[in-house]
N, C-alpha and C. Protein backbone atom coordinates (compact mmCIF):
# COMPACT_ATOMS: atom_id res chain seq x y z
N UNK A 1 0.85 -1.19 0.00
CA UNK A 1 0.00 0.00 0.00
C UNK A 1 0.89 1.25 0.00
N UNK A 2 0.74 2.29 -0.93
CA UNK A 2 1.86 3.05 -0.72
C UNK A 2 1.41 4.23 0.30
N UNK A 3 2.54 4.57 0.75
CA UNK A 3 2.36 5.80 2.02
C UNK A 3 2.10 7.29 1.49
N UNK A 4 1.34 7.73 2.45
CA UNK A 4 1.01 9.12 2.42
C UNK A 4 2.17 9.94 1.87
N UNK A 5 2.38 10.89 0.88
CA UNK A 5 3.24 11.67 0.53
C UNK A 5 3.46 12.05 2.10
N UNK A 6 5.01 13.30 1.95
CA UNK A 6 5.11 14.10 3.35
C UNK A 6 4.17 15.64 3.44
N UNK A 7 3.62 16.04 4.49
CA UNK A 7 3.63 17.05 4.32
C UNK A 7 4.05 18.11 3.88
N UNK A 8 3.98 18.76 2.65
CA UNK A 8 4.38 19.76 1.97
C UNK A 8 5.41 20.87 2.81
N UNK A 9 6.51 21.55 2.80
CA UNK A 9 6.73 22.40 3.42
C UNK A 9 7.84 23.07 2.35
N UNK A 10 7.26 23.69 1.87
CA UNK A 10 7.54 25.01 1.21
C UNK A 10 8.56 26.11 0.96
N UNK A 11 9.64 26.36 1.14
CA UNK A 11 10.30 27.69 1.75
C UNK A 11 9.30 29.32 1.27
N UNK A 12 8.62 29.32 -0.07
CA UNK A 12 8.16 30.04 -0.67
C UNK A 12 6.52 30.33 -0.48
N UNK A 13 6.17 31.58 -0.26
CA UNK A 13 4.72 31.94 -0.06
C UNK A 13 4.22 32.44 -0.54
N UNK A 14 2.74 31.64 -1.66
CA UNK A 14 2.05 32.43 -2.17
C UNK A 14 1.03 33.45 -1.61
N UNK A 15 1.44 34.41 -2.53
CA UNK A 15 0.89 35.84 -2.08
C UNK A 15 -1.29 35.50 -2.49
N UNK A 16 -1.43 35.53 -0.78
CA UNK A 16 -2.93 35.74 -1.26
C UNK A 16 -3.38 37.22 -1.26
N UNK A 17 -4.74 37.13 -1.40
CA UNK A 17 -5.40 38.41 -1.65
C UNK A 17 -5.74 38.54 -0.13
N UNK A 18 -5.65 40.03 0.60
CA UNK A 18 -5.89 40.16 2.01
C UNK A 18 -7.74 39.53 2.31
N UNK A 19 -8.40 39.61 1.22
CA UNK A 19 -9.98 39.02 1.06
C UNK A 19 -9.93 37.76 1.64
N UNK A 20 -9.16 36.99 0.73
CA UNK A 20 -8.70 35.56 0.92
C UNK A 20 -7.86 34.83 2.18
N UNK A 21 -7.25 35.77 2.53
CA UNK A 21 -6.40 35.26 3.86
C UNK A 21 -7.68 35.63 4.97
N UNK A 22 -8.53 36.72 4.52
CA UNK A 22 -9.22 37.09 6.21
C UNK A 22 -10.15 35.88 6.10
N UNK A 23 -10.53 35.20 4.59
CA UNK A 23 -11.69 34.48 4.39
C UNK A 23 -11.01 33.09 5.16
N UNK A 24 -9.90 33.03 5.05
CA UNK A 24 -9.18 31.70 5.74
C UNK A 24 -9.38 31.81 7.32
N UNK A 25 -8.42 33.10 7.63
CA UNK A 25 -8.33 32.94 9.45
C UNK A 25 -10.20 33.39 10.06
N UNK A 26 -10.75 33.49 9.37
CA UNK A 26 -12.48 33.48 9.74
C UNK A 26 -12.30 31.93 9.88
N UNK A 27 -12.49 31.23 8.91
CA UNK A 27 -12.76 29.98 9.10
C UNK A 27 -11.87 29.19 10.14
N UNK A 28 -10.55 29.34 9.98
CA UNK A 28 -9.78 29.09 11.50
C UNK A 28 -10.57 29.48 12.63
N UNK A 29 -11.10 30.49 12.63
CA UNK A 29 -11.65 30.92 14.02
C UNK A 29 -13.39 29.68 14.30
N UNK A 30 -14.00 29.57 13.06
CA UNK A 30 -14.94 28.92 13.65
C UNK A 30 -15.08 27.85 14.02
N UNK A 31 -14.11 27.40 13.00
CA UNK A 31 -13.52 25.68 13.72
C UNK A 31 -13.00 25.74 14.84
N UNK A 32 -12.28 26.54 15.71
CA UNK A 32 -11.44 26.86 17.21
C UNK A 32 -12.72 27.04 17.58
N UNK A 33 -13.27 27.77 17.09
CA UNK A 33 -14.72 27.75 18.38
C UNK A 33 -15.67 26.67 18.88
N UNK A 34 -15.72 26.14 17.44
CA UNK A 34 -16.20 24.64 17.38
C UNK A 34 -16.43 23.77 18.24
N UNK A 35 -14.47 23.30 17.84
CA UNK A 35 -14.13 22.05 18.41
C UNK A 35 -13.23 21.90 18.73
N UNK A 36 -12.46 23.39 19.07
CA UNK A 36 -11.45 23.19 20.12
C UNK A 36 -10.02 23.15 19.17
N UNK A 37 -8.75 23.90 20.28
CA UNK A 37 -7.24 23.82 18.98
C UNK A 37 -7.16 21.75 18.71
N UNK A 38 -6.97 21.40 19.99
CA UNK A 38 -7.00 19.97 19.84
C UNK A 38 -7.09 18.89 18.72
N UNK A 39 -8.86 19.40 18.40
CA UNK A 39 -9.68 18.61 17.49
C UNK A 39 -9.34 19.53 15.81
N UNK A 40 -8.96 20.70 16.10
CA UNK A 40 -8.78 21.24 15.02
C UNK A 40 -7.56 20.96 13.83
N UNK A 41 -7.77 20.75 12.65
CA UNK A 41 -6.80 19.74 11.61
C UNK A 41 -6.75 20.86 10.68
N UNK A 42 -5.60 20.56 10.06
CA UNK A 42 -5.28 21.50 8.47
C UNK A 42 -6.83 20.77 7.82
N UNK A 43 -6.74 19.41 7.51
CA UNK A 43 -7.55 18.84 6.67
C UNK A 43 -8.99 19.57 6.88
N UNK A 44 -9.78 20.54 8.08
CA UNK A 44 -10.56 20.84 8.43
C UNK A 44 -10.80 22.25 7.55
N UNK A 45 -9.67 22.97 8.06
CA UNK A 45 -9.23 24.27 7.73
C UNK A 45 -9.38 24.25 5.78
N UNK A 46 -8.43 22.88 5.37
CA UNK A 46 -8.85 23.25 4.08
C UNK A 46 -10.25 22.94 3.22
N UNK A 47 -10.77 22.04 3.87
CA UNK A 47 -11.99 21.64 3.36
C UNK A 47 -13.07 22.86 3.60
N UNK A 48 -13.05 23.39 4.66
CA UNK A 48 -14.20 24.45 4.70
C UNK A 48 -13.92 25.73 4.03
N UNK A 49 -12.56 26.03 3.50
CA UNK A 49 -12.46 27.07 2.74
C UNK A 49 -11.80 26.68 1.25
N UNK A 50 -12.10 25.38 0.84
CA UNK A 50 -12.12 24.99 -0.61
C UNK A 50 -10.48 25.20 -0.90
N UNK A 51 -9.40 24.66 -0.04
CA UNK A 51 -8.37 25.16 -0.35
C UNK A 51 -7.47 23.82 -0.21
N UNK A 52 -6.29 23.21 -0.66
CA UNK A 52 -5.44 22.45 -0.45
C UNK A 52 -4.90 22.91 0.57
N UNK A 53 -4.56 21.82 1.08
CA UNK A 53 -3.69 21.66 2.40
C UNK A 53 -2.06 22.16 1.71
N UNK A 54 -1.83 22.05 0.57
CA UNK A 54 -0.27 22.36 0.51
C UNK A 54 -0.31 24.10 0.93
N UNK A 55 -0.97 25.07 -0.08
CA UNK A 55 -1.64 26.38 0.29
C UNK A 55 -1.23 26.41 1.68
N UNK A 56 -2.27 25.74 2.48
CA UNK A 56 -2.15 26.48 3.69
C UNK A 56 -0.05 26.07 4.64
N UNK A 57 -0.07 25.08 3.87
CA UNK A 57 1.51 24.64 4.72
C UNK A 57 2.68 25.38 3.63
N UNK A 58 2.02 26.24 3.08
CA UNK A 58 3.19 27.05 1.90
C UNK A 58 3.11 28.40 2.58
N UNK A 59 1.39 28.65 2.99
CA UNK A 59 1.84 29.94 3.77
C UNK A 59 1.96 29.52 5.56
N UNK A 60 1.56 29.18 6.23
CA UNK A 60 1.75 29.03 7.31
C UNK A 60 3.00 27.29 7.62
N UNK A 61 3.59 27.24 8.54
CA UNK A 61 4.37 26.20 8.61
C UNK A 61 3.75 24.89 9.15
N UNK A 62 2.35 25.12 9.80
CA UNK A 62 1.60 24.46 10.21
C UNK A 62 0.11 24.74 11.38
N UNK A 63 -0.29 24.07 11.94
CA UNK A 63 -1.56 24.49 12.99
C UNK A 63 -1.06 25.66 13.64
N UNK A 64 -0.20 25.29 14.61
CA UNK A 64 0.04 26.53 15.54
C UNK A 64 0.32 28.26 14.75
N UNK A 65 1.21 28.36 13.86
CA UNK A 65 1.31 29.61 12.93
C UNK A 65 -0.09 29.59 12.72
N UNK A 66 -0.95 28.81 11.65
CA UNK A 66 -2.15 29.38 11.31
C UNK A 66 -3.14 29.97 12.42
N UNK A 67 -3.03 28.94 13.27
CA UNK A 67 -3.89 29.62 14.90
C UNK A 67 -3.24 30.28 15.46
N UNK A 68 -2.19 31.05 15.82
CA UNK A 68 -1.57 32.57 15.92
C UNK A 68 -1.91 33.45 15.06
N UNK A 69 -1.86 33.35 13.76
CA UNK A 69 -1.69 33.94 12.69
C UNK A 69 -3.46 34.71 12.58
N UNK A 70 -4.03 34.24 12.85
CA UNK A 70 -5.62 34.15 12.50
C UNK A 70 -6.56 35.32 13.83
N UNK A 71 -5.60 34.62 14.85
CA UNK A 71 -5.86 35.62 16.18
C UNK A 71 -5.13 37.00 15.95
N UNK A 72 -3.88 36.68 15.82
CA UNK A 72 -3.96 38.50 15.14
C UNK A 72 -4.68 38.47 14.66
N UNK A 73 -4.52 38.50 12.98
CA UNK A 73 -6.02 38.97 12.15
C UNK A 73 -6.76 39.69 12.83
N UNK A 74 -7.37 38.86 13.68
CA UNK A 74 -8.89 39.77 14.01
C UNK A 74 -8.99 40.87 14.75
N UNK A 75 -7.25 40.61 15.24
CA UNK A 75 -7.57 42.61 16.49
C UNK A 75 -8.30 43.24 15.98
N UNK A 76 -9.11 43.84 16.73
CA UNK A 76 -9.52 44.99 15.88
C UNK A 76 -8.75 46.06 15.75
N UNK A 77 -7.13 46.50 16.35
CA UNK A 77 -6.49 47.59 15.86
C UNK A 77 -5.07 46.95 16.64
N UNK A 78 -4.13 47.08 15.38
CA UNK A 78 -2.38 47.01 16.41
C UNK A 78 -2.13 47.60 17.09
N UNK A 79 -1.48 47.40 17.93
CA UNK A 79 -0.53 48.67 18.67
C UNK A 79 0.49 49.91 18.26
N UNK A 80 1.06 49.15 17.14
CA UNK A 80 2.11 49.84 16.24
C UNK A 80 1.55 50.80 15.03
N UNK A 81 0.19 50.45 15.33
CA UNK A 81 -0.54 51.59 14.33
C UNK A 81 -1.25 52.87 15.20
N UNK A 82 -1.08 52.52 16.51
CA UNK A 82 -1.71 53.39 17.44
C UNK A 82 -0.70 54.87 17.72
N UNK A 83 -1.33 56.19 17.68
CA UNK A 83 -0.41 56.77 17.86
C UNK A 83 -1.30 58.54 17.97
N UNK A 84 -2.01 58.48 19.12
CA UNK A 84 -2.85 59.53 19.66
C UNK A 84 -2.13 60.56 20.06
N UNK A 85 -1.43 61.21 19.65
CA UNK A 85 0.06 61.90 21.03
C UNK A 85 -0.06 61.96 22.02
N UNK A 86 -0.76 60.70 22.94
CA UNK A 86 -0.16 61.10 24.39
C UNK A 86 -0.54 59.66 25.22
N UNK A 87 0.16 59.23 25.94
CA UNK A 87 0.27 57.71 26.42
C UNK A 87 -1.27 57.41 27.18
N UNK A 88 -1.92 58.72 27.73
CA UNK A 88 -3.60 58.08 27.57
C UNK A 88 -4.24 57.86 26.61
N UNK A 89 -4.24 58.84 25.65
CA UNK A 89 -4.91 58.51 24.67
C UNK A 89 -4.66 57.17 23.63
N UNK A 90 -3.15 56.65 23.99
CA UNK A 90 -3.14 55.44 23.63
C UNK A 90 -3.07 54.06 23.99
N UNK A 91 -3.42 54.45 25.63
CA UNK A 91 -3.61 53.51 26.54
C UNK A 91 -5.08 53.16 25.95
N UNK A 92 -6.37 53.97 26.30
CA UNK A 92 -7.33 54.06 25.73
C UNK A 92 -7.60 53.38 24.39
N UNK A 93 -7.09 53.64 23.12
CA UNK A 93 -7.10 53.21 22.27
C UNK A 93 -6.97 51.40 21.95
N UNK A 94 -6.24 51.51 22.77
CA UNK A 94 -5.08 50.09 22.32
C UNK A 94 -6.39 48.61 23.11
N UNK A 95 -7.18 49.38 24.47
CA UNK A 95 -7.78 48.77 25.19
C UNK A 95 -9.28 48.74 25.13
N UNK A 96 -10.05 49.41 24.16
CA UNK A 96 -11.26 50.28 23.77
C UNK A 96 -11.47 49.80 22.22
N UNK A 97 -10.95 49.42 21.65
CA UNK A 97 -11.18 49.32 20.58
C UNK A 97 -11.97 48.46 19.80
N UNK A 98 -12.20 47.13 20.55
CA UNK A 98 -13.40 46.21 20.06
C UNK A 98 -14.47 46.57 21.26
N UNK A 99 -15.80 46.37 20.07
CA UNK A 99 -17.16 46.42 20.78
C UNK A 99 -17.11 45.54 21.44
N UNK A 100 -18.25 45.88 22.77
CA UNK A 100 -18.32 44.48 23.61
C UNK A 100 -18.48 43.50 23.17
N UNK A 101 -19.77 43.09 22.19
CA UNK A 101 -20.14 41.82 21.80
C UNK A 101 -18.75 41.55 21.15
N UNK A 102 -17.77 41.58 20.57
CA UNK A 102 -16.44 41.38 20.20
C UNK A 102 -15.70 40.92 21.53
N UNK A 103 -15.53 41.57 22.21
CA UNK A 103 -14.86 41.22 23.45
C UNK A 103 -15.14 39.90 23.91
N UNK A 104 -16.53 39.98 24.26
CA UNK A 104 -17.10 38.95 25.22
C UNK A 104 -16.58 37.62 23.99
N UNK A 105 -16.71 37.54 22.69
CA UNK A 105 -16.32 35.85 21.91
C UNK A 105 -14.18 36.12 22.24
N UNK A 106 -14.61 37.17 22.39
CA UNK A 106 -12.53 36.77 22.23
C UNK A 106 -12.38 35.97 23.41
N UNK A 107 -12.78 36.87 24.53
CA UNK A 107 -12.59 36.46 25.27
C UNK A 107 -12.90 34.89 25.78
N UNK A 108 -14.01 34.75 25.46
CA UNK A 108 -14.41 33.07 25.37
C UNK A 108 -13.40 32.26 24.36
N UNK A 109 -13.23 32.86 23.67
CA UNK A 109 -11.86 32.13 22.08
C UNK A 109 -10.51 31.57 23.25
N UNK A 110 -10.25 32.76 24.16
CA UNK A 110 -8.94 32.98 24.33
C UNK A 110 -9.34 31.81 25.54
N UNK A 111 -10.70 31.65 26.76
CA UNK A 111 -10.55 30.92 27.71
C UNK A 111 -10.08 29.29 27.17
N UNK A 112 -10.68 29.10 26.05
CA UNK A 112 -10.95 27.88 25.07
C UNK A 112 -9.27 27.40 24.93
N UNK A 113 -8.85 28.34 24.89
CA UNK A 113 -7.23 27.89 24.26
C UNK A 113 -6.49 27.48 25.53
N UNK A 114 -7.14 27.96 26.60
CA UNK A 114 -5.95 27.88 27.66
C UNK A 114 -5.48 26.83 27.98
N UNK A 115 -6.09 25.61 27.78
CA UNK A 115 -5.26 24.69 28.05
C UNK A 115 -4.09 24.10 27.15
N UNK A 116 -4.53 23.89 26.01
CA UNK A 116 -3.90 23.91 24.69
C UNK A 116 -2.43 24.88 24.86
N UNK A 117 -2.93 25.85 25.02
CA UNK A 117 -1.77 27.09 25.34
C UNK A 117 -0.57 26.54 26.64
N UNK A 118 -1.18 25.94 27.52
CA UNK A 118 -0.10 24.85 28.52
C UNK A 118 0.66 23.99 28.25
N UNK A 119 -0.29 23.09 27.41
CA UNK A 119 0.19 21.64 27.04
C UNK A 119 0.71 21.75 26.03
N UNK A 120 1.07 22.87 24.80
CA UNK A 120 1.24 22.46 23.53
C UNK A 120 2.07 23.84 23.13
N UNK A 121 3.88 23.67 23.35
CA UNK A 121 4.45 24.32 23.36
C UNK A 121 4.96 24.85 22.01
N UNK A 122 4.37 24.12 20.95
CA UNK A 122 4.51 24.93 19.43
C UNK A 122 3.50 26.04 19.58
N UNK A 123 2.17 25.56 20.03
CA UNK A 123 1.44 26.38 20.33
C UNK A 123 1.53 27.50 21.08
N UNK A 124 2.18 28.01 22.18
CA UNK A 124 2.69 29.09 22.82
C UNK A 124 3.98 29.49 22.14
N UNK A 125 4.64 29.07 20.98
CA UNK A 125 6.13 29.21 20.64
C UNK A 125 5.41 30.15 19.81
N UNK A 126 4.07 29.79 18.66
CA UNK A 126 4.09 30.75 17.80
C UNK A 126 2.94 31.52 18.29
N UNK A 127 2.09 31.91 19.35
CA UNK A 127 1.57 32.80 19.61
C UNK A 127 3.04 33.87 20.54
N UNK A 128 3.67 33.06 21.04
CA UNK A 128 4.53 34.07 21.20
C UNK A 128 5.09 35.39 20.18
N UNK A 129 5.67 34.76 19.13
CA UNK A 129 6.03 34.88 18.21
C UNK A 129 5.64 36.11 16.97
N UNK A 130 4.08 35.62 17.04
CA UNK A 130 3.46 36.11 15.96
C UNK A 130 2.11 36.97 16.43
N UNK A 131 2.00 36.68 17.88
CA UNK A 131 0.98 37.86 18.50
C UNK A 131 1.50 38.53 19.55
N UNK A 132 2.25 37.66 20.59
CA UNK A 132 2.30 38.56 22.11
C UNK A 132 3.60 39.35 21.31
N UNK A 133 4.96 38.75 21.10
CA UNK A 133 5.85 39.74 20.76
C UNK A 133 6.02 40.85 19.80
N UNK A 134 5.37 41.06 18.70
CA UNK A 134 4.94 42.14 17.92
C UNK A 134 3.58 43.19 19.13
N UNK A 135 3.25 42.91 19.55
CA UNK A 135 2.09 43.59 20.20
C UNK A 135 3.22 44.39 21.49
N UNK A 136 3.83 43.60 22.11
CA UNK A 136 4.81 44.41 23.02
C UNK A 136 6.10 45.21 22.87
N UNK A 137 6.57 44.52 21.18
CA UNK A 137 7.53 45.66 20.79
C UNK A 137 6.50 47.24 20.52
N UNK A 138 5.10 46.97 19.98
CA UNK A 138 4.09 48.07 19.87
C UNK A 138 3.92 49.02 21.36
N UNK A 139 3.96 48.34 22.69
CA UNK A 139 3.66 48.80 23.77
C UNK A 139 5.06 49.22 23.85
N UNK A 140 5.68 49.05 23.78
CA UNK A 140 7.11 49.68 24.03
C UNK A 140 7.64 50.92 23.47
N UNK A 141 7.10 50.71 22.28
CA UNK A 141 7.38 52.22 21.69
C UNK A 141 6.47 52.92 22.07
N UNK A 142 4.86 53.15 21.87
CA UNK A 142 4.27 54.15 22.78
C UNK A 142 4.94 54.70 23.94
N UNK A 143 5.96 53.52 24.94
CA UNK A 143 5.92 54.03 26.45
C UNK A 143 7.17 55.09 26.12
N UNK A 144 8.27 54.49 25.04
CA UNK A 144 9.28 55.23 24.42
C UNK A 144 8.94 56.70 23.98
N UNK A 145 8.01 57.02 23.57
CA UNK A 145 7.35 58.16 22.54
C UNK A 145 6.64 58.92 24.12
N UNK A 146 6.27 58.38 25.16
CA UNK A 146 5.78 59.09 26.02
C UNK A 146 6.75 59.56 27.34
N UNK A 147 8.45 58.76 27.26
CA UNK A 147 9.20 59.21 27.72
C UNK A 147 10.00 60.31 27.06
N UNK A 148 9.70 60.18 25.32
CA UNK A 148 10.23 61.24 25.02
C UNK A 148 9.53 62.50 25.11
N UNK A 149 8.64 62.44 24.89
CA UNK A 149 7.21 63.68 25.52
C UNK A 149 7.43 64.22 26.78
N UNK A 150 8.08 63.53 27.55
CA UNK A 150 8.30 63.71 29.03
C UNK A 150 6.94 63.63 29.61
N UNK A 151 6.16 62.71 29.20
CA UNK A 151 4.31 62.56 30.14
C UNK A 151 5.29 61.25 31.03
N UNK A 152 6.25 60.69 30.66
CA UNK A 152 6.68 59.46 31.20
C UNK A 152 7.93 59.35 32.52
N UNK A 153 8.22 59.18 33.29
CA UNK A 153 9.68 59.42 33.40
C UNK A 153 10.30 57.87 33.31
N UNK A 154 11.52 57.84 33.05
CA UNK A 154 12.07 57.12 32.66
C UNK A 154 12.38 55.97 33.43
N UNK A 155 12.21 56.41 34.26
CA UNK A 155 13.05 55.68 35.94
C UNK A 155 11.97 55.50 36.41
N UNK A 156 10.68 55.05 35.93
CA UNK A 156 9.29 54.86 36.28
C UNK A 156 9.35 53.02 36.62
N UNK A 157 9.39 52.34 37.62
CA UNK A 157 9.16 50.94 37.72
C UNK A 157 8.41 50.25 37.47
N UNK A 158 7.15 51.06 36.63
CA UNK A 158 5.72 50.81 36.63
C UNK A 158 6.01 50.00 34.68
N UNK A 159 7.14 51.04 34.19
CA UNK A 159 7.11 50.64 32.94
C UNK A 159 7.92 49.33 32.54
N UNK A 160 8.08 48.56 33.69
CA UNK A 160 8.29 47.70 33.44
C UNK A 160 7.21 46.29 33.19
N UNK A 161 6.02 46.79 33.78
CA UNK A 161 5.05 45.78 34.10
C UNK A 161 3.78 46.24 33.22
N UNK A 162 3.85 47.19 32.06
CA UNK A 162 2.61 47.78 31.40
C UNK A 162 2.33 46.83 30.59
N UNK A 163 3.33 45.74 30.05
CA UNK A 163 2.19 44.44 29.41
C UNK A 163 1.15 43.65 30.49
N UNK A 164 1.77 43.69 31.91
CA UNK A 164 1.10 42.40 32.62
C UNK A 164 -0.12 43.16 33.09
N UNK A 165 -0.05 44.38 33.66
CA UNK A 165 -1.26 45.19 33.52
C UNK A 165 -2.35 45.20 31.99
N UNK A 166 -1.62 45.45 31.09
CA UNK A 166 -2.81 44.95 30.47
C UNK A 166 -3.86 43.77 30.36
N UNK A 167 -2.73 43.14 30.35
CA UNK A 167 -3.31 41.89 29.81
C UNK A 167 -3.90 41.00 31.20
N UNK A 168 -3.81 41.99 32.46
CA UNK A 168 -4.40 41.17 33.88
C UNK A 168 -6.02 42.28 33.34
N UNK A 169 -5.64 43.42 32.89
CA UNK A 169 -7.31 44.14 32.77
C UNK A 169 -8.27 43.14 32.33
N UNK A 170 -7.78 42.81 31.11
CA UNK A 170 -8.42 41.28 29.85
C UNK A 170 -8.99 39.80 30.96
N UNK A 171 -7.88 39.62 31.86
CA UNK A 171 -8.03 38.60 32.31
C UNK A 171 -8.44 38.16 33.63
N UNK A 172 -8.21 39.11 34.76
CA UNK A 172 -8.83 38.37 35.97
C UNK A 172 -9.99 38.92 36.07
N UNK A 173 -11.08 39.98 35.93
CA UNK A 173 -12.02 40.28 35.32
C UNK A 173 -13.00 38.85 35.57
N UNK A 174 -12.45 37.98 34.87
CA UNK A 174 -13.55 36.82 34.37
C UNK A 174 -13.01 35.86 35.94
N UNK A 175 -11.88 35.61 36.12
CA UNK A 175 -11.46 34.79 37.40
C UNK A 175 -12.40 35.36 38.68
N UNK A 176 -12.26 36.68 38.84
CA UNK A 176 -12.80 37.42 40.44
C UNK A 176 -14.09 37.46 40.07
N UNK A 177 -14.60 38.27 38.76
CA UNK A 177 -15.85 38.48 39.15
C UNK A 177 -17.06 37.49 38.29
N UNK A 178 -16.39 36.85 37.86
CA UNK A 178 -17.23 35.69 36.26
C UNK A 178 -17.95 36.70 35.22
N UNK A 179 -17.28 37.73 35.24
CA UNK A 179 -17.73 38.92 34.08
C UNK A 179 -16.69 39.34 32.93
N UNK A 180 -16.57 39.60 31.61
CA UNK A 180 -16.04 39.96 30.42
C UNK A 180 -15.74 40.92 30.95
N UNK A 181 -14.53 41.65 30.52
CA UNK A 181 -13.98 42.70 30.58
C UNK A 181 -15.00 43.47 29.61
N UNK A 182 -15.48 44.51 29.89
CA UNK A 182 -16.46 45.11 28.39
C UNK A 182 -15.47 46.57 28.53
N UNK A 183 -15.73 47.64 27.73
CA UNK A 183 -15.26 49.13 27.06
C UNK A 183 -15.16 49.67 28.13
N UNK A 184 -16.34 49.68 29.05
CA UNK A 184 -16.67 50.44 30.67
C UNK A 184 -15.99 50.20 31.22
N UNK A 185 -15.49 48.99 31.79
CA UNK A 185 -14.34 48.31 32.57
C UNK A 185 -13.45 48.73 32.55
N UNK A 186 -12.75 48.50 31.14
CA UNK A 186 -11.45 48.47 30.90
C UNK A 186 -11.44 50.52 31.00
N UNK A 187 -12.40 51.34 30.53
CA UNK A 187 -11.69 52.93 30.71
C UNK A 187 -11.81 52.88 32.04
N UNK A 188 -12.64 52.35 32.94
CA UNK A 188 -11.82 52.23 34.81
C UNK A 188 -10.96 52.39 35.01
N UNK A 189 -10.45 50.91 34.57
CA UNK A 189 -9.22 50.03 34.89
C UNK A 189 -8.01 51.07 34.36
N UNK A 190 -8.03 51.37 33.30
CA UNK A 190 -6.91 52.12 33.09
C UNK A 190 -6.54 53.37 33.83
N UNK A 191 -7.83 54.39 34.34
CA UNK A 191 -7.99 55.33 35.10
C UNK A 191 -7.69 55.19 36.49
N UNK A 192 -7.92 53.84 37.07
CA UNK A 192 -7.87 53.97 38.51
C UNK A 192 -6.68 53.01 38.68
N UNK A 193 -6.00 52.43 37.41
CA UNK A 193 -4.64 50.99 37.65
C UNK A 193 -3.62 51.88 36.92
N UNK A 194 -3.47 51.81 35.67
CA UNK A 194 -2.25 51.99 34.67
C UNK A 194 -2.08 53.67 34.73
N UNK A 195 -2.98 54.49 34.96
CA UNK A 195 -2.84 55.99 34.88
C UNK A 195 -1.88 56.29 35.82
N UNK A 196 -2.69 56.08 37.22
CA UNK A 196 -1.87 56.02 38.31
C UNK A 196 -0.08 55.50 38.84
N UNK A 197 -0.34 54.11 37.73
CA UNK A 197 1.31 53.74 38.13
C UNK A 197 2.36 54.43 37.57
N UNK A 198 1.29 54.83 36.20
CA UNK A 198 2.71 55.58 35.44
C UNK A 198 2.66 57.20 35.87
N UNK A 199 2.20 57.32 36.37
CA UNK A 199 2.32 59.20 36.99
C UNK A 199 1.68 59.80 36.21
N UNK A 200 0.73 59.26 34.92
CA UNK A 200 0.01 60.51 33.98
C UNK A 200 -0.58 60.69 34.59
């Protein structure tokens, strides 16, 4: 019986249409919602968007890239595109920017992964990679651009911890109180947590 060819792997990436890639990481997302990173297969991914499996392993290297890759996608705004002149106004921005009903599925997307995200260290290698570390070189330059403004001071200890503050706004929220972080929350949270540490 002869054996399965190998999985395709590519060095070269065809250029899709941005239509076509969002039409892909959509469908990544509904299968993750589905049935979980686990249960989720290329073979899934390509069948519901009419696409060969080589495609998707020519542009992505495999599951974990495509399920990083897809969760960006959907921010509703980067960090590195954010740029209000002044470290509230882009505190605000960066944290405000999806509607609630948006919030509340991420947020359910993101509880869904957490275990996956433990156990499955390709899986945290390329969300590292391809969401948390581009998003914090983004927070870094804002805090850069607001030390050069002088709204910041430099020797501030606070700016060392402005990712874990964010991303605790996003997250214990649902641990303490069993509630979504919604728009209301989070302009609190920034007003009465992150304003305060950094001296604006």
């Amino acid at each position: 019986m002869p054996k399965d060819p190998p999985e395709p792997t590519l060095p070269r990436r065809t250029r899709l249409t941005p239509e076509r890639e969002g039409e892909l990481y959509g469908a990544v997302l509904e299968i993750l919602r589905e049935v979980g990173y686990d249960a989720l297969t290329m073979d899934a991914v390509a069948a519901r968007t009419h696409s060969s499996k080589a495609t998707l392993y020519r542009q992505w290297k495999g599951k974990p890239e495509l399920v990083a890759s897809a969760l960006r996608h959907q921010k509703p705004v980067k960090i590195s595109s954010i740029d209000t002149g002044t470290v509230r106004g882009d505190l605000q921005a960066m944290l405000c920017a999806a509607d609630d009903a948006q919030m509340e599925k991420d947020a359910a997307l993101m509880r869904g992964l957490g275990h996956a995200i433990h156990t499955n260290p390709d899986l945290r290698r390329a969300l590292r990679e391809l969401l948390i570390e581009p998003e914090l070189q983004g927070l870094d330059a804002v805090m850069r651009r607001g030390v050069e403004r002088g709204e910041l001071d430099a020797d501030n200890p606070a700016l060392d911890y402005v990712g874990h503050m964010m991303v605790g706004a996003f997250v214990t929220r649902h641990l303490i109180e069993d509630r979504t972080a919604d728009s209301a929350y989070l302009a609190r949270y920034i007003n009465a947590v992150m304003v305060p540490a950094l001296g604006l």
